[in-house]
PDB file of N, CA and C in Angstrom:
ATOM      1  N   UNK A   1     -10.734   2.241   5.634  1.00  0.00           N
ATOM      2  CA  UNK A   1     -10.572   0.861   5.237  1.00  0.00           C
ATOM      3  C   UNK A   1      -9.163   0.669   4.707  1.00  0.00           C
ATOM      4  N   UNK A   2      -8.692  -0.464   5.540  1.00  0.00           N
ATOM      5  CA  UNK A   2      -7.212  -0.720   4.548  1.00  0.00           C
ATOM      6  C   UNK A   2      -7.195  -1.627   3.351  1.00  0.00           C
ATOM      7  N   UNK A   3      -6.051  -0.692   2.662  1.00  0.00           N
ATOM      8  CA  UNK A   3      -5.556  -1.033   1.419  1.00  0.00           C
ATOM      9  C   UNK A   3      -4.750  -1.831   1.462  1.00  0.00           C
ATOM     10  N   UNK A   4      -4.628  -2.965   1.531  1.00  0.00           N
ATOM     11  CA  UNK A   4      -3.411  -3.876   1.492  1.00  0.00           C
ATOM     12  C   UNK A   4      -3.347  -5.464   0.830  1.00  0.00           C
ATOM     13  N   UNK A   5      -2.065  -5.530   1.076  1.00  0.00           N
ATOM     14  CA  UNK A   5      -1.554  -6.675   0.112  1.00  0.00           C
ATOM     15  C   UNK A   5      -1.478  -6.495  -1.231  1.00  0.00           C
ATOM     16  N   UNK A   6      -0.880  -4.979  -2.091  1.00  0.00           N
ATOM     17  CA  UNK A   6      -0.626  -4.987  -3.017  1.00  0.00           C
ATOM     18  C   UNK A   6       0.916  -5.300  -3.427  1.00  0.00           C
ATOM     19  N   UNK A   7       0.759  -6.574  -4.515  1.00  0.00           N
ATOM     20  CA  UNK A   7       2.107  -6.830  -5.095  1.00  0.00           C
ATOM     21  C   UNK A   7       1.959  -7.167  -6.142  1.00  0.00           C
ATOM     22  N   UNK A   8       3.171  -7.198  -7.207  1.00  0.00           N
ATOM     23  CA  UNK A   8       3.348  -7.426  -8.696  1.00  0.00           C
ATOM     24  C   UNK A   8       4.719  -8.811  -8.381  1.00  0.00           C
ATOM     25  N   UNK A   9       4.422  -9.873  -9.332  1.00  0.00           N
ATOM     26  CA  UNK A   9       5.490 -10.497  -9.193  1.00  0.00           C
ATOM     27  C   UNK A   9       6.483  -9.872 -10.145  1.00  0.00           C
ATOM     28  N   UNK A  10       7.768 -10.191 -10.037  1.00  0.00           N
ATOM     29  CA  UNK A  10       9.038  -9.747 -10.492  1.00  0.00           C
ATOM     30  C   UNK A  10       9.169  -9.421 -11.876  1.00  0.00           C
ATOM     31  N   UNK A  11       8.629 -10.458 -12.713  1.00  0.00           N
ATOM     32  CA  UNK A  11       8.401 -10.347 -14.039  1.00  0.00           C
ATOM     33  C   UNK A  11       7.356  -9.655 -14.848  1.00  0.00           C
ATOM     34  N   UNK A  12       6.293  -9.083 -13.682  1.00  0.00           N
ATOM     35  CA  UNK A  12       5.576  -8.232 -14.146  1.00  0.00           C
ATOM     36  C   UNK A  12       5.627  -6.682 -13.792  1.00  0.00           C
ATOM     37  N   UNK A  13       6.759  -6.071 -12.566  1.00  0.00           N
ATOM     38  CA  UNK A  13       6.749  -5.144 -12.230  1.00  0.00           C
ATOM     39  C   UNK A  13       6.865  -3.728 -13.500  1.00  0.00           C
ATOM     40  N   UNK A  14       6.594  -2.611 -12.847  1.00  0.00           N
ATOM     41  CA  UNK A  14       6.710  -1.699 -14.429  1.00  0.00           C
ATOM     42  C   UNK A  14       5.978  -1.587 -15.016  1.00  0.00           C
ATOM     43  N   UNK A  15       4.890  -2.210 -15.065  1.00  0.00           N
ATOM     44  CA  UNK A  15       3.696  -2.287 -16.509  1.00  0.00           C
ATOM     45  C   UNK A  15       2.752  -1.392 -15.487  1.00  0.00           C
ATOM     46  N   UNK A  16       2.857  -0.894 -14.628  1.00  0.00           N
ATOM     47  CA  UNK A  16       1.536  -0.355 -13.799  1.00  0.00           C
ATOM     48  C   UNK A  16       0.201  -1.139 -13.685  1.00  0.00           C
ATOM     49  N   UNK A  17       0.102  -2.196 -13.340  1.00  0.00           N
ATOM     50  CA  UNK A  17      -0.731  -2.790 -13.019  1.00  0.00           C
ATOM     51  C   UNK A  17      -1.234  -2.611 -11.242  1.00  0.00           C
ATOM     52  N   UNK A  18      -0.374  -2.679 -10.801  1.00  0.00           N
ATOM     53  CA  UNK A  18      -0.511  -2.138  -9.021  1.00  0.00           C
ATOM     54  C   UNK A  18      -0.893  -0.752  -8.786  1.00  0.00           C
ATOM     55  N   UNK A  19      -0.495  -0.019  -9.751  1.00  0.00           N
ATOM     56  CA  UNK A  19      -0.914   1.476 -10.029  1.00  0.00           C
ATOM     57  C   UNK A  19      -2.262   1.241  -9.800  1.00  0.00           C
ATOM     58  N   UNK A  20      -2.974   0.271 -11.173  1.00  0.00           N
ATOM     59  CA  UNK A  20      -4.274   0.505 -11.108  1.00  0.00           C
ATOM     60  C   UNK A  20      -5.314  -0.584  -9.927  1.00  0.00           C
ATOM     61  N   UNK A  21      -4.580  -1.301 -10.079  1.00  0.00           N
ATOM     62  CA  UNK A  21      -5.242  -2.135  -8.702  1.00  0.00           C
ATOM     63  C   UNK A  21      -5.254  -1.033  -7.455  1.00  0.00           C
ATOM     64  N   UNK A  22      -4.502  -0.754  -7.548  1.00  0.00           N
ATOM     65  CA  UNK A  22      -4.329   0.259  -6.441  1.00  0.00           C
ATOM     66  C   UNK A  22      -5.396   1.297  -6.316  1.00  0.00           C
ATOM     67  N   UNK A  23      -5.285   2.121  -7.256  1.00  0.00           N
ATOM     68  CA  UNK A  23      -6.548   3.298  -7.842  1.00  0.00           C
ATOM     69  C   UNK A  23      -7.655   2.319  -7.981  1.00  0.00           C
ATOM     70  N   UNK A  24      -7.995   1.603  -8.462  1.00  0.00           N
ATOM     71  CA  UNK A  24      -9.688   0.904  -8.570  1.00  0.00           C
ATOM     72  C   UNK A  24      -9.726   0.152  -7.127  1.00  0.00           C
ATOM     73  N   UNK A  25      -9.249  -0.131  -6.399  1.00  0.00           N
ATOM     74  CA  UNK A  25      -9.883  -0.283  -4.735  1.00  0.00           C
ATOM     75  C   UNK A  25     -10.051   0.799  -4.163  1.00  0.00           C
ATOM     76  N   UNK A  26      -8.477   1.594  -4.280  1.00  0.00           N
ATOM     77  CA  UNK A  26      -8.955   2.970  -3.654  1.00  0.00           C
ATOM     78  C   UNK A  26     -10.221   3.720  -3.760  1.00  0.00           C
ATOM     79  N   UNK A  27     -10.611   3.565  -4.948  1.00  0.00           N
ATOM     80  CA  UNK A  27     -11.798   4.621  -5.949  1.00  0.00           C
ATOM     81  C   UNK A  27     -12.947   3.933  -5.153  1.00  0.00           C
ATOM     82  N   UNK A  28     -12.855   2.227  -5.070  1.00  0.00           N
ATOM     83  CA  UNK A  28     -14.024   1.308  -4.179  1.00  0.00           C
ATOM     84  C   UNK A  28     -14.330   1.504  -2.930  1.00  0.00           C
ATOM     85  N   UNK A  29     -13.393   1.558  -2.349  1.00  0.00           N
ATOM     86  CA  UNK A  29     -13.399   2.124  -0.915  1.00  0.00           C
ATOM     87  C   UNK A  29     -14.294   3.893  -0.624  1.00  0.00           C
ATOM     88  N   UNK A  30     -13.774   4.687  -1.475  1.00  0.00           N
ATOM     89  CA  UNK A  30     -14.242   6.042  -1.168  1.00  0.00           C
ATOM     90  C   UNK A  30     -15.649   6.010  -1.844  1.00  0.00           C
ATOM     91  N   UNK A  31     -16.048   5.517  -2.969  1.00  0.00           N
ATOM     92  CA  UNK A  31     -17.261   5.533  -2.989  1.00  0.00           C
ATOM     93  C   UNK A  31     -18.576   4.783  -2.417  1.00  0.00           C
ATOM     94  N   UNK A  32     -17.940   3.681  -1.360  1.00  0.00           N
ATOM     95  CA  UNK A  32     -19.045   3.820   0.062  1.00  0.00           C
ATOM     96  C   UNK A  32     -18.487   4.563   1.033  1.00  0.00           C
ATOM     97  N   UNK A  33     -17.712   5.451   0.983  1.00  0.00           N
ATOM     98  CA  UNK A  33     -17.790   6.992   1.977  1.00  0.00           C
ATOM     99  C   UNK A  33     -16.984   6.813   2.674  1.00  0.00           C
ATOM    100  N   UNK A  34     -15.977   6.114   2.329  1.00  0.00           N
ATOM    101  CA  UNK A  34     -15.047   5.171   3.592  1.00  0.00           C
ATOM    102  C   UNK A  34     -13.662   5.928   2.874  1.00  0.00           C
ATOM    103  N   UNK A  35     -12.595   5.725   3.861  1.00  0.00           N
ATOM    104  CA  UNK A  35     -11.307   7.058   3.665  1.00  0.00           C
ATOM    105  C   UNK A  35     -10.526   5.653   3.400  1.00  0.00           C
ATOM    106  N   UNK A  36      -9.767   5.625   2.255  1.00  0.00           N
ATOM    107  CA  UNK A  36      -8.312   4.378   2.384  1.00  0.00           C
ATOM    108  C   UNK A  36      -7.413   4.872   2.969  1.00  0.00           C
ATOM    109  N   UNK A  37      -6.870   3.523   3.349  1.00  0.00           N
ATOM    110  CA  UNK A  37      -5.401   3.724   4.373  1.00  0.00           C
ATOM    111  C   UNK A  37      -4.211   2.851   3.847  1.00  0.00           C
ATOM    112  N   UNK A  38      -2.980   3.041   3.914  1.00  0.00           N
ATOM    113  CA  UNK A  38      -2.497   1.735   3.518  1.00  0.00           C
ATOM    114  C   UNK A  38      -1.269   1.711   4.320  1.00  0.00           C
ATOM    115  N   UNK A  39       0.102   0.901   4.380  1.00  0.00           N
ATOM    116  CA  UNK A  39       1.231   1.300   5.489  1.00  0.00           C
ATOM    117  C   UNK A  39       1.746   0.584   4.175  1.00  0.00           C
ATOM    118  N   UNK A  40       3.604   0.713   4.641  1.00  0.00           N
ATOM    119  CA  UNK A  40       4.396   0.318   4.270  1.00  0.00           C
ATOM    120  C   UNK A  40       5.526   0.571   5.050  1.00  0.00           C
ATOM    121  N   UNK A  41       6.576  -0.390   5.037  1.00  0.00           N
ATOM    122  CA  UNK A  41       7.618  -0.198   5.600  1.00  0.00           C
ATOM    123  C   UNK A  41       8.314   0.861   5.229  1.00  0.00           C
ATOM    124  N   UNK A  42       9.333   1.559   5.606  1.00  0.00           N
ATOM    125  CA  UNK A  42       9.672   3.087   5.522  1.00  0.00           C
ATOM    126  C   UNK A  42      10.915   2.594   4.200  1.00  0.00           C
ATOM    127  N   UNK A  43      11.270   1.679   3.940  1.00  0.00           N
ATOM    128  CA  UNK A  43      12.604   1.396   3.005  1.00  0.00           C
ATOM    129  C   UNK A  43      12.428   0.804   1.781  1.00  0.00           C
ATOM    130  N   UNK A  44      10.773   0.390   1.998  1.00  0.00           N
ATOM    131  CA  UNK A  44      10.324  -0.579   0.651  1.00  0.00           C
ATOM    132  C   UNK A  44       9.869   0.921  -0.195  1.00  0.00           C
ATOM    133  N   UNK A  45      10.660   1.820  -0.669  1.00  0.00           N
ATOM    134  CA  UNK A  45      10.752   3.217  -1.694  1.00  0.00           C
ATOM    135  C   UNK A  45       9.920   3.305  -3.157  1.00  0.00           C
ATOM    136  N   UNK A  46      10.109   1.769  -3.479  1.00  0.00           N
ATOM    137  CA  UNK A  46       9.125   1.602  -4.871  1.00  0.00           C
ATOM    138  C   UNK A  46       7.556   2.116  -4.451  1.00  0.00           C
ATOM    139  N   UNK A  47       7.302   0.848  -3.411  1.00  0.00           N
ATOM    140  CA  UNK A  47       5.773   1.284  -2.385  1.00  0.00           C
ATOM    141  C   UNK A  47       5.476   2.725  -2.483  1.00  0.00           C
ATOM    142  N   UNK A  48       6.204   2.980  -1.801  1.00  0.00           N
ATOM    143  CA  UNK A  48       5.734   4.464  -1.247  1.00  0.00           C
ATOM    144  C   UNK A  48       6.071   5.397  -2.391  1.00  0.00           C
ATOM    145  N   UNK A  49       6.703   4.939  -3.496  1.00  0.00           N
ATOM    146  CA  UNK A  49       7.006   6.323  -4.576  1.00  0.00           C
ATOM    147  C   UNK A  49       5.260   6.059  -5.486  1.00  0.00           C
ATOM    148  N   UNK A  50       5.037   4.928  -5.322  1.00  0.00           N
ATOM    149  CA  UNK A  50       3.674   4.324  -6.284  1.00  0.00           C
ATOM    150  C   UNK A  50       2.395   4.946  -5.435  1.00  0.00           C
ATOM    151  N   UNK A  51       2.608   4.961  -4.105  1.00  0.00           N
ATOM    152  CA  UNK A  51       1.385   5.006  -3.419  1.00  0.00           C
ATOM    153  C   UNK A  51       1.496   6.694  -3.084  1.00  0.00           C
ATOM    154  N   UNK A  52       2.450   7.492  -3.134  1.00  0.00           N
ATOM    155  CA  UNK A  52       2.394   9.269  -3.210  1.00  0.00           C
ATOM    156  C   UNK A  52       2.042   9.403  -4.844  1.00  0.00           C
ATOM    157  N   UNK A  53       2.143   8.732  -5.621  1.00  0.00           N
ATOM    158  CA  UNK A  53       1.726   9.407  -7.104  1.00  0.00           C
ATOM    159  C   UNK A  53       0.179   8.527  -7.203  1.00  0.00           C
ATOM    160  N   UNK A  54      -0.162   8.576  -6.351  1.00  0.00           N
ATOM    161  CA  UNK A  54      -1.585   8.223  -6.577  1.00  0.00           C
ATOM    162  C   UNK A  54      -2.404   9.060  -4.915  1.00  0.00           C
ATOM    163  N   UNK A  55      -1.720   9.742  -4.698  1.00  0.00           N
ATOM    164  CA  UNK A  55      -2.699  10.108  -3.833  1.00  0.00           C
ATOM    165  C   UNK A  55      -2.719  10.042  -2.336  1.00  0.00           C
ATOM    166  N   UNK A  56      -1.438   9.143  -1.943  1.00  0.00           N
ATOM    167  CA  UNK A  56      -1.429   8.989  -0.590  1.00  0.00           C
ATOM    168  C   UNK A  56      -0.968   9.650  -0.316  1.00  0.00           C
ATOM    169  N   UNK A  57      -0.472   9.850   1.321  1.00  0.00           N
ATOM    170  CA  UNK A  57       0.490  11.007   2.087  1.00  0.00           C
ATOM    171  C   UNK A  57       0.828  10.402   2.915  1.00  0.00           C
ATOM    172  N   UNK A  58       2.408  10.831   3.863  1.00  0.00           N
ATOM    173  CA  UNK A  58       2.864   9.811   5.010  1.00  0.00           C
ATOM    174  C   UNK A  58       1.573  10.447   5.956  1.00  0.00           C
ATOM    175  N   UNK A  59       0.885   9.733   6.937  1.00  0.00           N
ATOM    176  CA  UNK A  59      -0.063  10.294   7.659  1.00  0.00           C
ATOM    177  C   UNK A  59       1.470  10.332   9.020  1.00  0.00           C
ATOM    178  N   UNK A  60       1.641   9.706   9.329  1.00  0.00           N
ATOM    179  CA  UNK A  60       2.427   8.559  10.429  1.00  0.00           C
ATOM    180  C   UNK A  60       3.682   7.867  10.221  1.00  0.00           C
ATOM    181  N   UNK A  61       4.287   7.777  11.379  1.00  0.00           N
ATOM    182  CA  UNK A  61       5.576   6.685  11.051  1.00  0.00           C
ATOM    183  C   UNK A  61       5.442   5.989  12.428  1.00  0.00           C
ATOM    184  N   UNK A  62       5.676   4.279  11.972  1.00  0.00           N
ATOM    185  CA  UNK A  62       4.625   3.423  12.905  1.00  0.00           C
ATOM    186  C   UNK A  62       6.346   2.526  13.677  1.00  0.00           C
ATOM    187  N   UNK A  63       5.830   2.146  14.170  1.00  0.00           N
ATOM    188  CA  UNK A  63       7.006   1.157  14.561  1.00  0.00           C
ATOM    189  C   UNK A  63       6.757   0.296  15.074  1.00  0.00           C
ATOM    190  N   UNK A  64       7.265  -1.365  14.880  1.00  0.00           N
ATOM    191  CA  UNK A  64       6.537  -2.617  14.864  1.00  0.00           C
ATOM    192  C   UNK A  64       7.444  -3.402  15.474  1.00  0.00           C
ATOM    193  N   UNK A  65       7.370  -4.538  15.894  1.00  0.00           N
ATOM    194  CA  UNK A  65       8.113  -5.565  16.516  1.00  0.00           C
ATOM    195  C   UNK A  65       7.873  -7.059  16.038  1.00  0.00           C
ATOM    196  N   UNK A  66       8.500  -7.921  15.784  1.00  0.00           N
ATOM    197  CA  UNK A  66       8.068  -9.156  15.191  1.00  0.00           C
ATOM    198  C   UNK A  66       8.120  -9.740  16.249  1.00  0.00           C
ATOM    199  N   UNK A  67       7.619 -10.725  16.609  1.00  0.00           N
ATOM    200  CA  UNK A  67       7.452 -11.323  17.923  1.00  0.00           C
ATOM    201  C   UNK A  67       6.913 -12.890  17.384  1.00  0.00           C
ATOM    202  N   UNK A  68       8.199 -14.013  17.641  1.00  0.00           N
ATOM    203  CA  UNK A  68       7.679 -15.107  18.166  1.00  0.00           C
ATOM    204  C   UNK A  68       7.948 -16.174  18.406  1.00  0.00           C
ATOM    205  N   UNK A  69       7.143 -17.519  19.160  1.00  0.00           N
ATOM    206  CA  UNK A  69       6.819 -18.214  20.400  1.00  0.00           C
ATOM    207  C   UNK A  69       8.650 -18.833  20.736  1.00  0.00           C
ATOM    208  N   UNK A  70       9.812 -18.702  21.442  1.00  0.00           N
ATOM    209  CA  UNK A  70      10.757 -19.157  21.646  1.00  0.00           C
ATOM    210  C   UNK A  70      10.881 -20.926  21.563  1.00  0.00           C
ATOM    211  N   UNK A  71      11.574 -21.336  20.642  1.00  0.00           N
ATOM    212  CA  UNK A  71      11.429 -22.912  20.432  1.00  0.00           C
ATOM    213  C   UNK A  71      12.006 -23.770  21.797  1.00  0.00           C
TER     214      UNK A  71
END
């Protein structure tokens, strides 16, 4: 199950609040038997330094394309 859409606005970053939002879905997810997943872009470093001290690992490195309709 994915983990996503975690953010802190600007004035609240630092206090670890996403830490624990983070850990109490995660913890929700595995205890109906289900594995979390989450992505992040490879440069957003805060993300990914928050989401390895809680437990994640790079599984993958994905690569994406934005795509859209030509005006």
């Amino acid at each position: 199950t994915e983990l996503s859409g975690v953010c802190s606005h600007p004035d609240f970053r630092g206090g670890g609040l996403a830490r624990l939002l983070s850990l109490f879905v995660a913890n929700r997810i595995m205890a109906r038997g289900e594995v979390p997943y989450l992505h992040a872009f490879a440069n957003n470093a805060a993300a990914i330094k928050l989401y390895e001290s809680i437990g994640f690992r790079l599984r993958s490195a994905m690569n994406i394309a934005v795509v859209q309709r030509a005006r």
